[in-house]
PDB file of N, CA and C in Angstrom:
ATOM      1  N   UNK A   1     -83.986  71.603  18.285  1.00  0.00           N
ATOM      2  CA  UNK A   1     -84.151  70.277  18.830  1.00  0.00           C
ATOM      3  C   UNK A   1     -83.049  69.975  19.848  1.00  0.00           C
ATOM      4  N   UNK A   2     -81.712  70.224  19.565  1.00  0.00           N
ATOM      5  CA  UNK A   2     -80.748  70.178  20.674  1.00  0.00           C
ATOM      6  C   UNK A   2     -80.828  70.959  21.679  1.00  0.00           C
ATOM      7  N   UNK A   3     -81.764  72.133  21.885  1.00  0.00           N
ATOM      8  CA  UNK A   3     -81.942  72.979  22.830  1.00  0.00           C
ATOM      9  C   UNK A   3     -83.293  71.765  24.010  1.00  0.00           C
ATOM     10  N   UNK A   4     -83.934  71.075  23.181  1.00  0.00           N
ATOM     11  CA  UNK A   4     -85.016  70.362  24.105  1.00  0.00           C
ATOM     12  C   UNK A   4     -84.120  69.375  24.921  1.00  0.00           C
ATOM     13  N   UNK A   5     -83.440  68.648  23.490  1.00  0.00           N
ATOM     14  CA  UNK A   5     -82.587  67.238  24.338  1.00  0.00           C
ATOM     15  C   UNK A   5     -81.638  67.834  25.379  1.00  0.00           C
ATOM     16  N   UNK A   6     -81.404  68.826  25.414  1.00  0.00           N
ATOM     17  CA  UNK A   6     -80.278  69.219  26.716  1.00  0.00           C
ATOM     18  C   UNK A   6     -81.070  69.701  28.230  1.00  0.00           C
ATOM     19  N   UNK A   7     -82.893  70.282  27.793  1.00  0.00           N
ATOM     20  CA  UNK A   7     -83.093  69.531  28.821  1.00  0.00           C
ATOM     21  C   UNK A   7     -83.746  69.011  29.285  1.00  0.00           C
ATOM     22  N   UNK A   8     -84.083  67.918  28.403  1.00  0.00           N
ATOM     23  CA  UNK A   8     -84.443  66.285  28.836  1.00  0.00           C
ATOM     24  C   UNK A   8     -83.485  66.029  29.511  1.00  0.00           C
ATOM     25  N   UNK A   9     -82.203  66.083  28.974  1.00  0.00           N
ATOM     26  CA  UNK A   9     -81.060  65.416  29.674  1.00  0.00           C
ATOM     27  C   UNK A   9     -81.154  65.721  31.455  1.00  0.00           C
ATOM     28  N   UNK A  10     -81.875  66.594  31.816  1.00  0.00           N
ATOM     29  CA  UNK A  10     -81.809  66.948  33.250  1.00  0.00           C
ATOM     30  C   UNK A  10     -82.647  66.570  33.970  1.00  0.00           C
ATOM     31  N   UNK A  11     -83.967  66.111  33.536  1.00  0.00           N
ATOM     32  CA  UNK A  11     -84.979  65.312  34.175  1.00  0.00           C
ATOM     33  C   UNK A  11     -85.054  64.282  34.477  1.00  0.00           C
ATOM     34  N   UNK A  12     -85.539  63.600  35.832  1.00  0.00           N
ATOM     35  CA  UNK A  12     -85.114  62.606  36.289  1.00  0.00           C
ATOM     36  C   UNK A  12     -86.266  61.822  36.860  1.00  0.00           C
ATOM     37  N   UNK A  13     -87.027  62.039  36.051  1.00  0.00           N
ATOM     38  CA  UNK A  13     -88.904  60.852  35.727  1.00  0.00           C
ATOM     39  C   UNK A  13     -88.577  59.922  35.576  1.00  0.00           C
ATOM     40  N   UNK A  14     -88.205  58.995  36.198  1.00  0.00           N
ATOM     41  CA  UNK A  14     -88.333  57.252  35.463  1.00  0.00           C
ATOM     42  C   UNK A  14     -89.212  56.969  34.484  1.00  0.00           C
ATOM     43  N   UNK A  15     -90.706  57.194  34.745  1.00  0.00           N
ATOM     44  CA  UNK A  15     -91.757  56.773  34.049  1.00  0.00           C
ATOM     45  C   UNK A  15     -91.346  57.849  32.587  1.00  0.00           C
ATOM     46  N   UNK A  16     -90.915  58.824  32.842  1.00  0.00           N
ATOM     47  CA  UNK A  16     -90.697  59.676  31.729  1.00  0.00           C
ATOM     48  C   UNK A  16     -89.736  58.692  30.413  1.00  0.00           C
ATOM     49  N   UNK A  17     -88.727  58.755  31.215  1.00  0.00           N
ATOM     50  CA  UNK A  17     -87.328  57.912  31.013  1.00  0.00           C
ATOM     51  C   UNK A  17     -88.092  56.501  30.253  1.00  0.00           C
ATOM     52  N   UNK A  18     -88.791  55.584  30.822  1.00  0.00           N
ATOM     53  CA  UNK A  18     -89.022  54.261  30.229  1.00  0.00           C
ATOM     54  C   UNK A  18     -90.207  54.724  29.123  1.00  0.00           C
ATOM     55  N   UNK A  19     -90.472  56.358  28.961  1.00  0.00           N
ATOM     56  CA  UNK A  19     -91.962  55.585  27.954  1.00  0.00           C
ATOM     57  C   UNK A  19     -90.686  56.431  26.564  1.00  0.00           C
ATOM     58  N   UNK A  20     -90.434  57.006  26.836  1.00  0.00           N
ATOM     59  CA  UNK A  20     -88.979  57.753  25.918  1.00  0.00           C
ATOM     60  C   UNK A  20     -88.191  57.010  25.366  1.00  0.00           C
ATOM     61  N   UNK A  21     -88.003  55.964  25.735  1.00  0.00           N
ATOM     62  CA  UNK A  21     -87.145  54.875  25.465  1.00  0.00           C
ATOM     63  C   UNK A  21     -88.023  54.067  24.874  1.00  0.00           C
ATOM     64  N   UNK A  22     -89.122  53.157  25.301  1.00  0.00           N
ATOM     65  CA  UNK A  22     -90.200  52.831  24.090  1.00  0.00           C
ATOM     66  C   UNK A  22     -90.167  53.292  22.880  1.00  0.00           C
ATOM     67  N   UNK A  23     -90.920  54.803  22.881  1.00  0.00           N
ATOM     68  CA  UNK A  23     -90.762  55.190  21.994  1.00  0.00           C
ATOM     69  C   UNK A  23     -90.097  55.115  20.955  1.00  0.00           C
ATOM     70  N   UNK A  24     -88.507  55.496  20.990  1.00  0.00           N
ATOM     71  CA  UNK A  24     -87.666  55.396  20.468  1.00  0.00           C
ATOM     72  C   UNK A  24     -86.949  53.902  20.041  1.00  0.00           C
ATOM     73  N   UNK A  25     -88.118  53.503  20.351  1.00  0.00           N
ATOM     74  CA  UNK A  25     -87.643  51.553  20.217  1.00  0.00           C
ATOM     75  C   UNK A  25     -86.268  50.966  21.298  1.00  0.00           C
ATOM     76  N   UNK A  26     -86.043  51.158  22.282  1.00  0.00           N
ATOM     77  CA  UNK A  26     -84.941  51.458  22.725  1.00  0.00           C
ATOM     78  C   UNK A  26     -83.460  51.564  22.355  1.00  0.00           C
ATOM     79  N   UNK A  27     -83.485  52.657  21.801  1.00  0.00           N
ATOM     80  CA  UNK A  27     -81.897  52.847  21.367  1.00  0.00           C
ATOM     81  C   UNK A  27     -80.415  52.410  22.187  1.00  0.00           C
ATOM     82  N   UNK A  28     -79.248  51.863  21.304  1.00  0.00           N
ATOM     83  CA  UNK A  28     -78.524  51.155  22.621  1.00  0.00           C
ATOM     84  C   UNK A  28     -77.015  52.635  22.189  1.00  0.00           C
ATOM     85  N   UNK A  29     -77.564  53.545  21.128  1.00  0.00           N
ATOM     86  CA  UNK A  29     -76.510  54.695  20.848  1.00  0.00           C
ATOM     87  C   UNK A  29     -77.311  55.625  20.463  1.00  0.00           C
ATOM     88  N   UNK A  30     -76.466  56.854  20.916  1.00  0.00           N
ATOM     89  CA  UNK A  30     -77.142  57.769  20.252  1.00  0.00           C
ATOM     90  C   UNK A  30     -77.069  58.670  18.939  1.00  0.00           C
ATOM     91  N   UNK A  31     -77.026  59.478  18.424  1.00  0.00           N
ATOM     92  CA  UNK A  31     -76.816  59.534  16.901  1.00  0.00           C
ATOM     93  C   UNK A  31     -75.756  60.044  16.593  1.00  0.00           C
ATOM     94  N   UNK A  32     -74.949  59.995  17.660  1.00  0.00           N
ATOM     95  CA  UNK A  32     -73.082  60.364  16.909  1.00  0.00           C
ATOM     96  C   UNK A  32     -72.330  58.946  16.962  1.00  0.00           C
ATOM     97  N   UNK A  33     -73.048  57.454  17.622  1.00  0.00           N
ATOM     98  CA  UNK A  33     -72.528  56.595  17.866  1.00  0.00           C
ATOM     99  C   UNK A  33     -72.361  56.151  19.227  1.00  0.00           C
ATOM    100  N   UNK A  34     -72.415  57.385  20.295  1.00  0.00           N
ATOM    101  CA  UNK A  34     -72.325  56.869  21.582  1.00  0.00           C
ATOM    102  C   UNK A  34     -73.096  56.364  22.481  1.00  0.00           C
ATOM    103  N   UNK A  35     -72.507  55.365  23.260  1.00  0.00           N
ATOM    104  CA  UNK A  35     -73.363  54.174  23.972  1.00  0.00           C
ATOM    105  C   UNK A  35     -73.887  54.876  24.850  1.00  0.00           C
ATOM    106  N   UNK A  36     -75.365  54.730  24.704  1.00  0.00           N
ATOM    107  CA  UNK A  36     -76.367  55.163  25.669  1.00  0.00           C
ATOM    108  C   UNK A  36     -76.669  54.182  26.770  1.00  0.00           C
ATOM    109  N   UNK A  37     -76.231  54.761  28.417  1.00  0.00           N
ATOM    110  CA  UNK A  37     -76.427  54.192  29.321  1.00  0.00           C
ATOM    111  C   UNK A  37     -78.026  53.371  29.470  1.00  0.00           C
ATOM    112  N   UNK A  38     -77.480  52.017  30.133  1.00  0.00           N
ATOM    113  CA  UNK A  38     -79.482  51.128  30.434  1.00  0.00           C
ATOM    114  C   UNK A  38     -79.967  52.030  31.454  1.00  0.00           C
ATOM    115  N   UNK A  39     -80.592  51.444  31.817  1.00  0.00           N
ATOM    116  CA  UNK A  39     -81.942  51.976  32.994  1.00  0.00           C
ATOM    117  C   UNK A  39     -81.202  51.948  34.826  1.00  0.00           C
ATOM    118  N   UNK A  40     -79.867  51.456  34.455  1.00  0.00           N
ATOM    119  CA  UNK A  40     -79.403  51.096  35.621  1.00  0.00           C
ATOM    120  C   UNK A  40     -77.993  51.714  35.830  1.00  0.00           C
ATOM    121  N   UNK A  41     -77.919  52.814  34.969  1.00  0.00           N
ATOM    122  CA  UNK A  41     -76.657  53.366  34.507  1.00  0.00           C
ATOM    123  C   UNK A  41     -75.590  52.921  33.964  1.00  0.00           C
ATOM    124  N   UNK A  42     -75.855  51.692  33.341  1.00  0.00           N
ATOM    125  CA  UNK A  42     -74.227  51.129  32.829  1.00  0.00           C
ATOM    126  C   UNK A  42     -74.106  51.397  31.370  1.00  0.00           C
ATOM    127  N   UNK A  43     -72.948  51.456  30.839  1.00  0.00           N
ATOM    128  CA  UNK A  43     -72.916  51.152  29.366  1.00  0.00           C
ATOM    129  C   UNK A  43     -72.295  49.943  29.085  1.00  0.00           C
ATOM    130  N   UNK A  44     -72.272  49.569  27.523  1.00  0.00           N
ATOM    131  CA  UNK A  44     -72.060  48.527  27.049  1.00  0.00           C
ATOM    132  C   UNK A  44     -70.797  49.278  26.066  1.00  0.00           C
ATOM    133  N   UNK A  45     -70.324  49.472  26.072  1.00  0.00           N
ATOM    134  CA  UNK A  45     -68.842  49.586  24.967  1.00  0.00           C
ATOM    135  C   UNK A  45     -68.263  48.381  24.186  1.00  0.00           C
ATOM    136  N   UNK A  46     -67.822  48.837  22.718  1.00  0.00           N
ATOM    137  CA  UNK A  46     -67.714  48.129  21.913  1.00  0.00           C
ATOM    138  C   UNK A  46     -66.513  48.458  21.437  1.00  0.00           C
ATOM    139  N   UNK A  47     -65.587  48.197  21.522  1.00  0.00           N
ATOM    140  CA  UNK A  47     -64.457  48.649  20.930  1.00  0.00           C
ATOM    141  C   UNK A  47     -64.660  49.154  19.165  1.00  0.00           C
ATOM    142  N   UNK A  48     -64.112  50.119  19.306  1.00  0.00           N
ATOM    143  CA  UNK A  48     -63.962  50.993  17.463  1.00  0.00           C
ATOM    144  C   UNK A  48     -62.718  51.138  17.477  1.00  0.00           C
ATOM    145  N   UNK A  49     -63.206  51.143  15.284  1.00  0.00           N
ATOM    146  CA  UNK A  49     -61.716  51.393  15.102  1.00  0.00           C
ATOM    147  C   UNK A  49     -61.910  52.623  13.762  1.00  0.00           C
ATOM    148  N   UNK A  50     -61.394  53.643  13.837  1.00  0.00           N
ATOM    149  CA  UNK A  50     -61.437  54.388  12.088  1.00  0.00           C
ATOM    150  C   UNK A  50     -60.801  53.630  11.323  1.00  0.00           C
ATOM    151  N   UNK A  51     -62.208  53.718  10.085  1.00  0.00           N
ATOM    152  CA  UNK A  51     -61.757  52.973   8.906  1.00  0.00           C
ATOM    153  C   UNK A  51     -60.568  53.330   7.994  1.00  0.00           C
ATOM    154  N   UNK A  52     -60.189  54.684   8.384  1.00  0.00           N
ATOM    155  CA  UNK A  52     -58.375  54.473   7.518  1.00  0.00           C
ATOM    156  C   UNK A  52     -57.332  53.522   8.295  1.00  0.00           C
ATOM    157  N   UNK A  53     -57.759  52.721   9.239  1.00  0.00           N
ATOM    158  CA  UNK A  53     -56.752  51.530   9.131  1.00  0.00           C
ATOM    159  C   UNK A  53     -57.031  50.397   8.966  1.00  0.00           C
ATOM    160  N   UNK A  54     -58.243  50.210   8.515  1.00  0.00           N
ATOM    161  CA  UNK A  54     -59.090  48.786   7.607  1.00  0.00           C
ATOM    162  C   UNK A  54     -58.500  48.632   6.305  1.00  0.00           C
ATOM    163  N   UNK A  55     -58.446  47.430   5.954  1.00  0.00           N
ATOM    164  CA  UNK A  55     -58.336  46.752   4.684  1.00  0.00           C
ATOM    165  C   UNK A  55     -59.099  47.719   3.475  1.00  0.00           C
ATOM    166  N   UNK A  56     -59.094  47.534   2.552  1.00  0.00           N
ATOM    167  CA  UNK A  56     -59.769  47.554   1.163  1.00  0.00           C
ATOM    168  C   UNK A  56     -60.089  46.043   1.086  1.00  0.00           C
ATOM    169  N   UNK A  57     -61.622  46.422   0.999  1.00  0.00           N
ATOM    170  CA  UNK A  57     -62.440  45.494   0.741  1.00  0.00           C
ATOM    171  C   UNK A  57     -63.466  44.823   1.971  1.00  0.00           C
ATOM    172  N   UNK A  58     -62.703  45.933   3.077  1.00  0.00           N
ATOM    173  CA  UNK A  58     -64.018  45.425   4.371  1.00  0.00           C
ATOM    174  C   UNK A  58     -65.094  45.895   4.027  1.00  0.00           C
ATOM    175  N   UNK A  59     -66.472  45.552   5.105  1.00  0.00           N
ATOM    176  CA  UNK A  59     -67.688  45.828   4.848  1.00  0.00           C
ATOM    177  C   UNK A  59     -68.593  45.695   6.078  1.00  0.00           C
ATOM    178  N   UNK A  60     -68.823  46.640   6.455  1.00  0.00           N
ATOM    179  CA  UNK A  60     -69.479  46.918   7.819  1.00  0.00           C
ATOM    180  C   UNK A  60     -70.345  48.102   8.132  1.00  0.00           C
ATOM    181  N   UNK A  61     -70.306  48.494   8.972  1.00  0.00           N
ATOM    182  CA  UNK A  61     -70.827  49.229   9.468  1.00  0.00           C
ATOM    183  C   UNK A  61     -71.006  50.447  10.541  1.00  0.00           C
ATOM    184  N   UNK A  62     -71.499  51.896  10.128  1.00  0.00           N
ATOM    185  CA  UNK A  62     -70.579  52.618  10.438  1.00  0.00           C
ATOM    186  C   UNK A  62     -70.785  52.882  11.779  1.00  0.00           C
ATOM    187  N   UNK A  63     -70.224  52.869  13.371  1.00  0.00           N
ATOM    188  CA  UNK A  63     -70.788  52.598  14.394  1.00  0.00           C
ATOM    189  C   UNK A  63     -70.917  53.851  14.823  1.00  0.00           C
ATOM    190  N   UNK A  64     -69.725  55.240  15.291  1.00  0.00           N
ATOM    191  CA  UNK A  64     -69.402  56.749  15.637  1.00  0.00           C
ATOM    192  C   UNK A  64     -69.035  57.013  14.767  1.00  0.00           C
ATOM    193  N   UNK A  65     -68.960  58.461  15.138  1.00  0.00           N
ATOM    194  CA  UNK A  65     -67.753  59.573  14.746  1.00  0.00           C
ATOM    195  C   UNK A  65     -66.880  60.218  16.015  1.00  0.00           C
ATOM    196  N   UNK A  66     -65.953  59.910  15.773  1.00  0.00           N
ATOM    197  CA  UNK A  66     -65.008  60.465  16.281  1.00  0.00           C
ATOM    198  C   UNK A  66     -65.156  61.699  17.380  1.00  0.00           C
ATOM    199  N   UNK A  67     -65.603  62.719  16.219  1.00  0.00           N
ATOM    200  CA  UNK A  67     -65.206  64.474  16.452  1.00  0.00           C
ATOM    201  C   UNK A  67     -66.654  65.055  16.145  1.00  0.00           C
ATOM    202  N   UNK A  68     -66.998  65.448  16.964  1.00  0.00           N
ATOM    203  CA  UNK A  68     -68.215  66.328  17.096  1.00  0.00           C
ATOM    204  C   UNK A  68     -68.184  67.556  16.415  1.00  0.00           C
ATOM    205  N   UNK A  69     -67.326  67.862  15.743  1.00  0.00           N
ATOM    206  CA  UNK A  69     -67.066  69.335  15.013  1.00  0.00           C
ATOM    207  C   UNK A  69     -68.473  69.188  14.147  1.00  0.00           C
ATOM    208  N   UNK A  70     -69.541  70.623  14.499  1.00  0.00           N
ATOM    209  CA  UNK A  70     -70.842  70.557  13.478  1.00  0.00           C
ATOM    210  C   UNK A  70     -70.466  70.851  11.875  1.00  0.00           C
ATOM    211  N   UNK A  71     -69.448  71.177  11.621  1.00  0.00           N
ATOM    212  CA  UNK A  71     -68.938  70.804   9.784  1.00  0.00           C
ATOM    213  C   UNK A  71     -68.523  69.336   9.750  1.00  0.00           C
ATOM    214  N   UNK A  72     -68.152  68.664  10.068  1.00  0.00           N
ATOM    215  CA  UNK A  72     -67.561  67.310  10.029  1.00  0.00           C
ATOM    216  C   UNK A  72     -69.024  66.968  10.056  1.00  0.00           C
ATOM    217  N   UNK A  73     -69.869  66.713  11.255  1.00  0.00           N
ATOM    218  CA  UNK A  73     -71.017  66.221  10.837  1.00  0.00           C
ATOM    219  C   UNK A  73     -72.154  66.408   9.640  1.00  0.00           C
ATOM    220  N   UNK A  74     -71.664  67.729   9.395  1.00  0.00           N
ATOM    221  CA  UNK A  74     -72.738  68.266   8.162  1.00  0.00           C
ATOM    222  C   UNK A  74     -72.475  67.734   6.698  1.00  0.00           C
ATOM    223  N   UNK A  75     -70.997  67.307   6.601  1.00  0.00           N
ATOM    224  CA  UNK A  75     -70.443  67.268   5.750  1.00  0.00           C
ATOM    225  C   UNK A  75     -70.384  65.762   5.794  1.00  0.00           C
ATOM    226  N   UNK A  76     -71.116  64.386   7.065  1.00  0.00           N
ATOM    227  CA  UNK A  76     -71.053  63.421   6.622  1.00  0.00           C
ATOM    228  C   UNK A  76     -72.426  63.021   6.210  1.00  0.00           C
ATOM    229  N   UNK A  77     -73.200  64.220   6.675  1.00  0.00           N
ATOM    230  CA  UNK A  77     -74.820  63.941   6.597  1.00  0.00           C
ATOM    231  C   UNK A  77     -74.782  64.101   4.972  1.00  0.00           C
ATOM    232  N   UNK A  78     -73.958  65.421   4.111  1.00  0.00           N
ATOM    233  CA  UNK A  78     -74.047  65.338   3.307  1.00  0.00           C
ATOM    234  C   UNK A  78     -73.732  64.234   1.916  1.00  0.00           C
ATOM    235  N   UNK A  79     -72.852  63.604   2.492  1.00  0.00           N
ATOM    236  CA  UNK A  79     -72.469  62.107   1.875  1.00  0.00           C
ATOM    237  C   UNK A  79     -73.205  61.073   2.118  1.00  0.00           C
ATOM    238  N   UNK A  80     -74.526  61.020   3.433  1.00  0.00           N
ATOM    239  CA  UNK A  80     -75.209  60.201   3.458  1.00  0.00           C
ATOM    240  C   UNK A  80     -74.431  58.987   4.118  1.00  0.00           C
ATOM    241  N   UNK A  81     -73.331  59.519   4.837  1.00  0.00           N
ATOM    242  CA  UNK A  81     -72.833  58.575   6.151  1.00  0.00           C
ATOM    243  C   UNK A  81     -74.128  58.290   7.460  1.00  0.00           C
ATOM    244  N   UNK A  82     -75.238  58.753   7.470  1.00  0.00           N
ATOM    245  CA  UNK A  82     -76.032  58.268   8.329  1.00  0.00           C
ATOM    246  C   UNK A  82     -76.397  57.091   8.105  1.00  0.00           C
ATOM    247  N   UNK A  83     -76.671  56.903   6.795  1.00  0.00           N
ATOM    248  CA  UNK A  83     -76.880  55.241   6.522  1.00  0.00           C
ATOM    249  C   UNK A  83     -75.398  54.516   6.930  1.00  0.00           C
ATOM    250  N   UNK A  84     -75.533  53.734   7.678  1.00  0.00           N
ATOM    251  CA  UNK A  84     -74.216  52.887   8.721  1.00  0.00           C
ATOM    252  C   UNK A  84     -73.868  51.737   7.531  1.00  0.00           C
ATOM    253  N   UNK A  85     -73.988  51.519   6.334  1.00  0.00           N
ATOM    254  CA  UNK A  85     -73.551  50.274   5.399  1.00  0.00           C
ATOM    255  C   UNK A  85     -72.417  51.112   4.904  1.00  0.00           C
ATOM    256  N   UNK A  86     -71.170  50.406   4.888  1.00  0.00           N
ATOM    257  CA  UNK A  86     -70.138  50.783   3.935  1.00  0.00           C
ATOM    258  C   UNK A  86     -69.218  50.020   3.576  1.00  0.00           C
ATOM    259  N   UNK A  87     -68.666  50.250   2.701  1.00  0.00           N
ATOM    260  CA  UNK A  87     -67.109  49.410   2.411  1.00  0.00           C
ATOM    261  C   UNK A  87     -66.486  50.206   2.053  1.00  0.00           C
ATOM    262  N   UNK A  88     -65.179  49.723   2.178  1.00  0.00           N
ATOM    263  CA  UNK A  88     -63.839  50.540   1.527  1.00  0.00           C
ATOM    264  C   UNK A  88     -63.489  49.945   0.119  1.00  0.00           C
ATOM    265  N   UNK A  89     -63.429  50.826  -1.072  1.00  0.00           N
ATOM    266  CA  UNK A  89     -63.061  50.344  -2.375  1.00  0.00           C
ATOM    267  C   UNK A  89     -61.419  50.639  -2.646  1.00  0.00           C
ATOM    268  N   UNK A  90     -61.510  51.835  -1.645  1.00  0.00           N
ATOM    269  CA  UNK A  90     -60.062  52.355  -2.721  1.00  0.00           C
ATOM    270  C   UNK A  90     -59.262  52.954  -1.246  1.00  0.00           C
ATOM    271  N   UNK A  91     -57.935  53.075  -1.611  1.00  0.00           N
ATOM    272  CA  UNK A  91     -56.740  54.251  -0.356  1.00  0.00           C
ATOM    273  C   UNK A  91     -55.659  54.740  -1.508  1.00  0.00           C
ATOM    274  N   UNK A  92     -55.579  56.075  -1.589  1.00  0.00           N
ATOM    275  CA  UNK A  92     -54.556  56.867  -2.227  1.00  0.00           C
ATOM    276  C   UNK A  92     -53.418  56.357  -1.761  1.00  0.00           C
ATOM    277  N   UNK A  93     -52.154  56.462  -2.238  1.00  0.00           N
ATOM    278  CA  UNK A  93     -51.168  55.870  -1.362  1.00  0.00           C
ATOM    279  C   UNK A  93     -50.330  57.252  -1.413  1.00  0.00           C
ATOM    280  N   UNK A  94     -50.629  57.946  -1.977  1.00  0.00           N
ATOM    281  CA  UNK A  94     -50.029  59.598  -2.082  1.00  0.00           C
ATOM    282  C   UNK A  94     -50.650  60.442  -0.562  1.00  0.00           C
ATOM    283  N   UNK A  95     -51.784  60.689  -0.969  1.00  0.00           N
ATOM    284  CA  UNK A  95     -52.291  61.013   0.933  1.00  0.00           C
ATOM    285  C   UNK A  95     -53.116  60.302   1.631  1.00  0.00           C
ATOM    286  N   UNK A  96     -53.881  59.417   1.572  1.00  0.00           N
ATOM    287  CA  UNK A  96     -54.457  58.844   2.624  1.00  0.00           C
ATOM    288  C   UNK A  96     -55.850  58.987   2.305  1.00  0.00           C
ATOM    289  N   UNK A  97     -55.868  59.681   0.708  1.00  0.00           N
ATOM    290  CA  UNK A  97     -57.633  59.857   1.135  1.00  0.00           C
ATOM    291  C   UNK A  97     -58.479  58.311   0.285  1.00  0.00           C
ATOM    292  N   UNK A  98     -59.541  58.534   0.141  1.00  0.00           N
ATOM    293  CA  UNK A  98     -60.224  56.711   0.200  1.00  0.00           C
ATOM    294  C   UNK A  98     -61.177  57.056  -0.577  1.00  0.00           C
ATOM    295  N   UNK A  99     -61.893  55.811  -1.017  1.00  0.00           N
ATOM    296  CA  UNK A  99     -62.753  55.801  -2.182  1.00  0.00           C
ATOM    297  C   UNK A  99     -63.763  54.454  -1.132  1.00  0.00           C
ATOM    298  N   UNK A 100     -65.261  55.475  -0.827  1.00  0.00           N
ATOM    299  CA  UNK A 100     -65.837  54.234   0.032  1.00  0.00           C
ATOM    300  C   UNK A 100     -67.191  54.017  -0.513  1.00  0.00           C
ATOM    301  N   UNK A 101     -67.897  53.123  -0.571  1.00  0.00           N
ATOM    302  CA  UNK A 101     -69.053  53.302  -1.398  1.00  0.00           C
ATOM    303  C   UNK A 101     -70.007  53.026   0.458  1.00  0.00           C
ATOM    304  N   UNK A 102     -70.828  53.829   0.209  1.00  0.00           N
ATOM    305  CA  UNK A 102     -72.038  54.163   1.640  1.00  0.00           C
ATOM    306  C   UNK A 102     -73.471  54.003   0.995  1.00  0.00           C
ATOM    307  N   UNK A 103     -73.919  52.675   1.395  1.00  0.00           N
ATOM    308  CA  UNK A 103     -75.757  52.583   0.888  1.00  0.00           C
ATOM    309  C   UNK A 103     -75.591  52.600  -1.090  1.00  0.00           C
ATOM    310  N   UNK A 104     -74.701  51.991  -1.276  1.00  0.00           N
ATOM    311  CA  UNK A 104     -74.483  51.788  -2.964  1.00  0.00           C
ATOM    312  C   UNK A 104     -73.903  52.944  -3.591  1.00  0.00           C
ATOM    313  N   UNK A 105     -73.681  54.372  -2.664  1.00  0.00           N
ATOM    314  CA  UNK A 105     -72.849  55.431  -3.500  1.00  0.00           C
ATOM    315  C   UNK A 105     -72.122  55.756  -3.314  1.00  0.00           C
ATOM    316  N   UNK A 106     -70.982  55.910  -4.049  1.00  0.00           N
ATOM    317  CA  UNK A 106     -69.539  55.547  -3.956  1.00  0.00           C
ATOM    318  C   UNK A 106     -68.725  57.553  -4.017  1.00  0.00           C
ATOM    319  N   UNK A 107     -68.374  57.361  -2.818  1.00  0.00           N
ATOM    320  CA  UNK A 107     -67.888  58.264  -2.032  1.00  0.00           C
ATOM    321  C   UNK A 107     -66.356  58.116  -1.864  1.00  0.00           C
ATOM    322  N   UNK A 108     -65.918  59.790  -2.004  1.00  0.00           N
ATOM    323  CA  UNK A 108     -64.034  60.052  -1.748  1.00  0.00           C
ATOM    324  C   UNK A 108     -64.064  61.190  -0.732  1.00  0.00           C
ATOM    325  N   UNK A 109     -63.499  60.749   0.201  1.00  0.00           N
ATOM    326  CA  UNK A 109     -63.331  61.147   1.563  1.00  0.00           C
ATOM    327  C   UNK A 109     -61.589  61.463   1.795  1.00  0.00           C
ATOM    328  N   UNK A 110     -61.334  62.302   2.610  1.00  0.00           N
ATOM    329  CA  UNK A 110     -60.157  63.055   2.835  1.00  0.00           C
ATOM    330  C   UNK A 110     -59.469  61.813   4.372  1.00  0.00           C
ATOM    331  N   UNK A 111     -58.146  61.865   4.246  1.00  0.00           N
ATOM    332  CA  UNK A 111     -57.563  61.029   5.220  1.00  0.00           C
ATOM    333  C   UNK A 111     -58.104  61.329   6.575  1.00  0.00           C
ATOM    334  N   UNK A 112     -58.268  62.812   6.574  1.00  0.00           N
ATOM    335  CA  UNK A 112     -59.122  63.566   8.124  1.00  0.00           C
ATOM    336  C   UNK A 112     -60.531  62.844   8.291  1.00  0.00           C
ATOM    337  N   UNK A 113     -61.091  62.331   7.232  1.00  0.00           N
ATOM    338  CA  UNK A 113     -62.812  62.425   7.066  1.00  0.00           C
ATOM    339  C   UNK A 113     -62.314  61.043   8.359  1.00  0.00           C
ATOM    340  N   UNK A 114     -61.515  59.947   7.393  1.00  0.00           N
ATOM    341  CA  UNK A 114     -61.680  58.355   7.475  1.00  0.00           C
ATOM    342  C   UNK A 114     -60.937  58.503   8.832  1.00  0.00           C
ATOM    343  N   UNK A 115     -60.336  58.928   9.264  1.00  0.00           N
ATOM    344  CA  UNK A 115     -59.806  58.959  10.791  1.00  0.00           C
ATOM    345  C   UNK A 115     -61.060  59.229  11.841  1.00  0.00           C
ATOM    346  N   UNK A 116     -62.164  59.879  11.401  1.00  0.00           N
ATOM    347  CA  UNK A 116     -63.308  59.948  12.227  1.00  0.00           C
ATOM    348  C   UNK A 116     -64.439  59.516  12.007  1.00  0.00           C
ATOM    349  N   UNK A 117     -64.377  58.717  10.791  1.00  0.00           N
ATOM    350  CA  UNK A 117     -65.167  57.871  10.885  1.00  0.00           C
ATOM    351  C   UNK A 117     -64.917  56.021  11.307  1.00  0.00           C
ATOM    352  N   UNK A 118     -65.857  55.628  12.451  1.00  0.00           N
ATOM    353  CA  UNK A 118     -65.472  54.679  13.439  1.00  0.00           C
ATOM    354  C   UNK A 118     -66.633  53.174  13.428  1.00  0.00           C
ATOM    355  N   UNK A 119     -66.116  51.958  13.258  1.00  0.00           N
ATOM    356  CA  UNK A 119     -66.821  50.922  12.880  1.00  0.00           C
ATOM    357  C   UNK A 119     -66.172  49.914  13.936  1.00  0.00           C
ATOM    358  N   UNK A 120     -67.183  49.703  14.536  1.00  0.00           N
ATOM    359  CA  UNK A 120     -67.252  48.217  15.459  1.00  0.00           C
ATOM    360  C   UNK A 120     -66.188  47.303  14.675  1.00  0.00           C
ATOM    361  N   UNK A 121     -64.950  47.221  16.206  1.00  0.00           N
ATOM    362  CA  UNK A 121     -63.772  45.953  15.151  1.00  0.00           C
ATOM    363  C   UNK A 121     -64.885  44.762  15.246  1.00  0.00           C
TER     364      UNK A 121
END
């Protein structure tokens, strides 16, 4: 599938472009978090922040990731970080790692994980 989207990415159909975007209900990111340019080339940026420097006890939502490394992603798909609901329950004060509950299941993540994972301040 990443072999197609790379090259879609090179075609330059408008009509292609607007029924693709329908489709897809128009997406305003794409699935690592990043802001997908409008129809007119601009983006909209939102400032982020990784949740290892949030409170215990915020509750939001998860916007990027950081780091494109395909283990980092595999390993958040496997925790079910695609669902974007989370809070922070817990922070080690020994290393940094966190106790976060994601879509009601309560997840312990490494100080590396929570540095790349990124939520709309």
């Amino acid at each position: 599938m990443h072999e197609v989207a790379e090259q879609l990415e090179h075609i330059n159909s408008t009509r292609l472009i607007e029924k693709l975007d329908e489709f897809l209900e128009y997406p305003k990111v794409d699935p690592h978090g990043d802001p997908i340019p409008d129809n007119k080339g601009k983006l909209k940026v939102q400032p982020q922040i990784a949740i290892d420097q949030l409170n215990i006890g915020y509750q939001g939502k998860i916007a990027s990731v950081k780091d494109s490394d395909s283990n980092l992603l595999k390993y958040l798909d496997k925790i079910g970080a695609r669902v974007p609901k989370i809070k922070i329950l817990g922070q080690e004060d020994y290393d940094g790692s966190m106790e976060i509950l994601i879509d009601d299941h309560r997840v312990f993540i490494s100080k590396e994980v929570s540095q790349n994972i990124l939520v709309i301040e």
